[in-house]
C-alpha atoms as a PDB file:
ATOM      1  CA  UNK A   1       0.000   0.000   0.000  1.00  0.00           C
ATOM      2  CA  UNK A   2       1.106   3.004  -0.840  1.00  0.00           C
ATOM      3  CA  UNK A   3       1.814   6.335   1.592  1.00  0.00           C
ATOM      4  CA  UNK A   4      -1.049   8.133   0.123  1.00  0.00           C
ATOM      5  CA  UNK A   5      -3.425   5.283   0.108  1.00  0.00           C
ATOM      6  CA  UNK A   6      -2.685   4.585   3.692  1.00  0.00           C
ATOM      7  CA  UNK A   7      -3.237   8.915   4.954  1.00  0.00           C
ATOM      8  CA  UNK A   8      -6.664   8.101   2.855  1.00  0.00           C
ATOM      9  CA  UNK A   9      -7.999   4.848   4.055  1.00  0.00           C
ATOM     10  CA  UNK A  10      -7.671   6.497   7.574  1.00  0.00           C
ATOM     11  CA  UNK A  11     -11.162   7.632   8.887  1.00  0.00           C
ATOM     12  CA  UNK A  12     -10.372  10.186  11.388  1.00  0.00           C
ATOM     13  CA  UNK A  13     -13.573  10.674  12.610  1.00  0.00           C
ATOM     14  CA  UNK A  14     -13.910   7.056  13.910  1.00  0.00           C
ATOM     15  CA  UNK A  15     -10.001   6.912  15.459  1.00  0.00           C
ATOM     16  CA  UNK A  16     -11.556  10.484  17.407  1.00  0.00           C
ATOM     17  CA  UNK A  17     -14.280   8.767  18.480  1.00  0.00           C
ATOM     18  CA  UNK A  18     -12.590   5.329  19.650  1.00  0.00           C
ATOM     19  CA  UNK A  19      -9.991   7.543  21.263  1.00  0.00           C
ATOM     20  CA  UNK A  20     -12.441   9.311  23.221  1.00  0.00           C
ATOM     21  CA  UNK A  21     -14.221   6.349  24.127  1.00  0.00           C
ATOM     22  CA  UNK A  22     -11.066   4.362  25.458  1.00  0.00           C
ATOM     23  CA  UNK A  23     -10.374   7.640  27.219  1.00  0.00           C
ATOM     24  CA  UNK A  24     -13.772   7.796  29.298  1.00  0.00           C
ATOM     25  CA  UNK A  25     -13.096   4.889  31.569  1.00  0.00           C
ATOM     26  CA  UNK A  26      -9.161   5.484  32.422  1.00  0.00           C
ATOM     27  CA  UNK A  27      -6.976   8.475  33.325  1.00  0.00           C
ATOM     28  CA  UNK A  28      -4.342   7.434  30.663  1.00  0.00           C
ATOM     29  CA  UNK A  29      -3.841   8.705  27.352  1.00  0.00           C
ATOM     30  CA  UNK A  30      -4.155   7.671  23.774  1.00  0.00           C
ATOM     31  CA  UNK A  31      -2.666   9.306  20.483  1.00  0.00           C
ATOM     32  CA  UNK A  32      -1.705   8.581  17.404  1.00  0.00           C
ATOM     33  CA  UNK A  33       0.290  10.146  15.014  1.00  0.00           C
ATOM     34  CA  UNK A  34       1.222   9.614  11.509  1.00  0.00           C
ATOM     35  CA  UNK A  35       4.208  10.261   9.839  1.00  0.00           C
ATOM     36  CA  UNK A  36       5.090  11.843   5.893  1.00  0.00           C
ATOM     37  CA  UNK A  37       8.259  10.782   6.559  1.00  0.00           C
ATOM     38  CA  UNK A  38      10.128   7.651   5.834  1.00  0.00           C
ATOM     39  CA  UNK A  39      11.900   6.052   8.881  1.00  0.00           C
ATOM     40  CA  UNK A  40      14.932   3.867   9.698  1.00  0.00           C
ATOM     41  CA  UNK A  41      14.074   3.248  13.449  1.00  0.00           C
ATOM     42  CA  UNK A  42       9.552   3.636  13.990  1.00  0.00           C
ATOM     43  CA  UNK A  43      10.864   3.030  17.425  1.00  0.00           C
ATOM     44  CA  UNK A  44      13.088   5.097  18.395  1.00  0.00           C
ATOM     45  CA  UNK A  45      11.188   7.713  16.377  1.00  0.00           C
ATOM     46  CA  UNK A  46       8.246   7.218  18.001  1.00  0.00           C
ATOM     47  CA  UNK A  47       9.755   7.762  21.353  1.00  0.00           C
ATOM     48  CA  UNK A  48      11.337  10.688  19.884  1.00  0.00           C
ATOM     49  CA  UNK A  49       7.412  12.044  18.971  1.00  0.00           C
ATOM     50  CA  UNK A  50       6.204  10.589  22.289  1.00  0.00           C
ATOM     51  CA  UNK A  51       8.939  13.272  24.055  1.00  0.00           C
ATOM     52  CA  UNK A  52       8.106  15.910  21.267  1.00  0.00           C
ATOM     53  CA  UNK A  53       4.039  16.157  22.142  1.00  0.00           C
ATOM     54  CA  UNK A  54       4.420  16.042  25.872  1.00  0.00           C
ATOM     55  CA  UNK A  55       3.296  12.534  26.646  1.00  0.00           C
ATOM     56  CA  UNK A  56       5.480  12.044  29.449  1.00  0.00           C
ATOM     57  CA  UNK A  57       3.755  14.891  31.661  1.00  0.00           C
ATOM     58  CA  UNK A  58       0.709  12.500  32.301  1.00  0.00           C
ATOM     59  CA  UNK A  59       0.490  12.620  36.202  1.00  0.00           C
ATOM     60  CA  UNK A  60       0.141   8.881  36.435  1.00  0.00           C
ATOM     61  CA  UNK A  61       2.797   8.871  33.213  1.00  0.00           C
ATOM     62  CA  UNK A  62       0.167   6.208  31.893  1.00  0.00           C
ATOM     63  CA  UNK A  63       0.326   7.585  28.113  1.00  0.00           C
ATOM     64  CA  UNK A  64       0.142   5.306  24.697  1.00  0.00           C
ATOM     65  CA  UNK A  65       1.357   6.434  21.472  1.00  0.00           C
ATOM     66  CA  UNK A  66       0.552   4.502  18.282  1.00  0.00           C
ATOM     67  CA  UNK A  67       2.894   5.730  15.915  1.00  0.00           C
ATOM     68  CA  UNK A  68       2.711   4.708  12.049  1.00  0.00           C
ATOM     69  CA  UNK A  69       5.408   5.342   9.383  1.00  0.00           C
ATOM     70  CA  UNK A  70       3.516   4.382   5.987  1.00  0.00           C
ATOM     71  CA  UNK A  71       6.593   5.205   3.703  1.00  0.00           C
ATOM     72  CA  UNK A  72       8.427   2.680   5.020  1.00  0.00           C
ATOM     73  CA  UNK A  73       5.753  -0.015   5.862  1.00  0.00           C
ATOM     74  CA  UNK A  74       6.172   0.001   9.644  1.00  0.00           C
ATOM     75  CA  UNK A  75       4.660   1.009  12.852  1.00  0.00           C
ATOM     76  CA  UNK A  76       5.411   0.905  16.565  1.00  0.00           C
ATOM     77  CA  UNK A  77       3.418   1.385  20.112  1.00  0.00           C
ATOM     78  CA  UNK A  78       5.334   3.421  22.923  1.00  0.00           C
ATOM     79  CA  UNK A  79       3.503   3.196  26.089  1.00  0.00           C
ATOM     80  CA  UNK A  80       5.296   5.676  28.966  1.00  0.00           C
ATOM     81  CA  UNK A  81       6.699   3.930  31.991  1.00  0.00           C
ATOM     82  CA  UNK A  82       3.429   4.069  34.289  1.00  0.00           C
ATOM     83  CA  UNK A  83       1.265   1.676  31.622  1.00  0.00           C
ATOM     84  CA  UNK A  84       3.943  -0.004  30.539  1.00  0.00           C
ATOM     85  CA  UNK A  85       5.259  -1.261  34.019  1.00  0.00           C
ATOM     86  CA  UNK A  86       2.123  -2.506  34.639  1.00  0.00           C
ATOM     87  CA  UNK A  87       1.410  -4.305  31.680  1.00  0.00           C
ATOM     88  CA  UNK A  88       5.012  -5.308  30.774  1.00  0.00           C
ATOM     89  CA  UNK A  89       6.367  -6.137  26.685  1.00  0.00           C
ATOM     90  CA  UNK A  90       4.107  -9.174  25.960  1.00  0.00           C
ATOM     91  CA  UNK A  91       0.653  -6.473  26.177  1.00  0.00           C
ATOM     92  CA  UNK A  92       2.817  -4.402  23.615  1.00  0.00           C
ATOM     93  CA  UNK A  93       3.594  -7.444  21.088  1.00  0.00           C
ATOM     94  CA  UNK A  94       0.340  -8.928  21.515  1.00  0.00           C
ATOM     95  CA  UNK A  95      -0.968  -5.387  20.269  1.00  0.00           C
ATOM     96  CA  UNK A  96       1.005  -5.291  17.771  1.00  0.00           C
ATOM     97  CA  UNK A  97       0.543  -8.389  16.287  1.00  0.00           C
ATOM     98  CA  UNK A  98      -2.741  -7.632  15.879  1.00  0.00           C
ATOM     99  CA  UNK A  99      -2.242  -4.650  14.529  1.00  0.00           C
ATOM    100  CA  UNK A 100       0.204  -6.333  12.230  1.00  0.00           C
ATOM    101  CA  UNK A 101      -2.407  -8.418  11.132  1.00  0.00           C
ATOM    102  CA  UNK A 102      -4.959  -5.931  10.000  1.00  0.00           C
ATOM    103  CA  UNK A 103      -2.683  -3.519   8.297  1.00  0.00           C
ATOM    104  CA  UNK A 104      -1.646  -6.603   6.341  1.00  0.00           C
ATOM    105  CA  UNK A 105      -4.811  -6.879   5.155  1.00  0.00           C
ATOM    106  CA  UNK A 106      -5.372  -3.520   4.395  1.00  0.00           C
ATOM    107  CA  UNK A 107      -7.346  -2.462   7.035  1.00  0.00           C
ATOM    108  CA  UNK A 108      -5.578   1.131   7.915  1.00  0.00           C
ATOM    109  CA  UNK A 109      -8.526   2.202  10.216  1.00  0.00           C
ATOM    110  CA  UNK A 110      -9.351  -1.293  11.582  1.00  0.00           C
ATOM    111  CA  UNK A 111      -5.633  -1.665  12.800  1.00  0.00           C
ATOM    112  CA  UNK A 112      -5.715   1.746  14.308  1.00  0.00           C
ATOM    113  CA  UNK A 113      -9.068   1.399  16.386  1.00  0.00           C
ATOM    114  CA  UNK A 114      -8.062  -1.721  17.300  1.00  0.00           C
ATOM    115  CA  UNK A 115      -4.332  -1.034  18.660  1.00  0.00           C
ATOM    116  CA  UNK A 116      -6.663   2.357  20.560  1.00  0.00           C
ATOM    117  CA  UNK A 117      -9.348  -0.201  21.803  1.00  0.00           C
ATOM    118  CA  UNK A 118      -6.593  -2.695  23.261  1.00  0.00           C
ATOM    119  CA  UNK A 119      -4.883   0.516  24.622  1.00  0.00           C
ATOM    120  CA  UNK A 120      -7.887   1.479  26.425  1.00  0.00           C
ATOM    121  CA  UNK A 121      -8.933  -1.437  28.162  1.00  0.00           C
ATOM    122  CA  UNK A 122      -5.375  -2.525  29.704  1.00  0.00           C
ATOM    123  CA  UNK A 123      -5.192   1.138  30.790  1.00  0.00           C
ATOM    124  CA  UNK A 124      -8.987   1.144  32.364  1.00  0.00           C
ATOM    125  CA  UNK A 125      -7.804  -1.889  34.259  1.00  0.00           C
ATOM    126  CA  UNK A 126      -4.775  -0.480  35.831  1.00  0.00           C
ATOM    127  CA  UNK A 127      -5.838   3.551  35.339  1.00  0.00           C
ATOM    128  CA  UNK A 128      -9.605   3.141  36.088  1.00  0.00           C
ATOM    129  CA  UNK A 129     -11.269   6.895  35.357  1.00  0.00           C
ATOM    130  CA  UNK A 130     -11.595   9.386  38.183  1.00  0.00           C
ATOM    131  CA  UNK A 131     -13.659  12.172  39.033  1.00  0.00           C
ATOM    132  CA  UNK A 132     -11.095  14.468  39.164  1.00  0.00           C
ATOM    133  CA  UNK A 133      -9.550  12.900  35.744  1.00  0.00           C
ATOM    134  CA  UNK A 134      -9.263  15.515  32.671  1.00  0.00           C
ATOM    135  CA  UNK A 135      -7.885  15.359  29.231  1.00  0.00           C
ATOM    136  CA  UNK A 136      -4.962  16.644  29.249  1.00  0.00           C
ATOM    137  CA  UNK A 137      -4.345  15.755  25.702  1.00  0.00           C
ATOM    138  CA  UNK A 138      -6.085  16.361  22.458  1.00  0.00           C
ATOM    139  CA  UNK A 139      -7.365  12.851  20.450  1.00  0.00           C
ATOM    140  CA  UNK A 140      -7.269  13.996  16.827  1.00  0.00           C
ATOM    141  CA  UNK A 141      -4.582  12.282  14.732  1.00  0.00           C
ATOM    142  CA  UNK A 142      -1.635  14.278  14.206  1.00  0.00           C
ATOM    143  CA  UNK A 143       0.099  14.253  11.390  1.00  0.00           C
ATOM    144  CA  UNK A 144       3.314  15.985  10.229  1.00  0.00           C
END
């Protein structure tokens, strides 16, 4: 699939509304972004983004960042040390495996919402939603 068909097979408006969703039953965060550029390390480049948009000044540090590269065919999930110390590496893979899956099939939107929907429940279950909870950041994909 090609860059361009990826950006347009994206359907913001549901990704929004799943990240929203996720969002009302935990404190944590959920973003994704989407790159123009190509990108030798998704990794270490979405860490880099992750740092870049502020996700690591979550109080409970419980942020997720699904971060897709389409010019170079690859992807990666960056969860900030709250989350991911309670959910550990085999939560990540498992996500992304799944994720894997769909975008293999050419489901761009279906591999998003369901890398956000995974997201969301493991952090409702260790980040349940409080009263005094806000959203402290904004779900619209962001794109550069």
């Amino acid at each position: 699939m090609r860059p361009e068909e990826f950006k347009e097979q994206l359907e913001n408006d549901k990704i929004v509304a799943a990240i929203a969703a996720a969002e009302a039953a935990t404190s944590g965060e959920i973003r994704v972004f989407v790159t123009r550029h190509a990108t030798k390390d998704s990794l270490a480049e979405a860490k880099r983004q992750f740092d870049l948009l502020g996700m690591t000044r979550t109080p409970l540090r419980n942020a997720v960042l699904l971060y897709f590269a389409p010019r170079t065919r690859s992807f990666a999930i960056v969860g900030d040390e709250g989350i991911h110390r309670r959910c550990g590496q085999i939560f990540w893979d498992r996500v992304a495996a799944a994720m894997s899956a769909l975008l293999k099939a050419g489901d761009v939107t279906g591999a998003v919402l369901a890398g956000v929907r995974e997201a969301g429940i493991e952090l409702a279950r260790h980040f349940p939603k409080n009263p005094a909870d806000r959203n402290d950041l904004p779900d619209a994909v962001i794109r550069d």
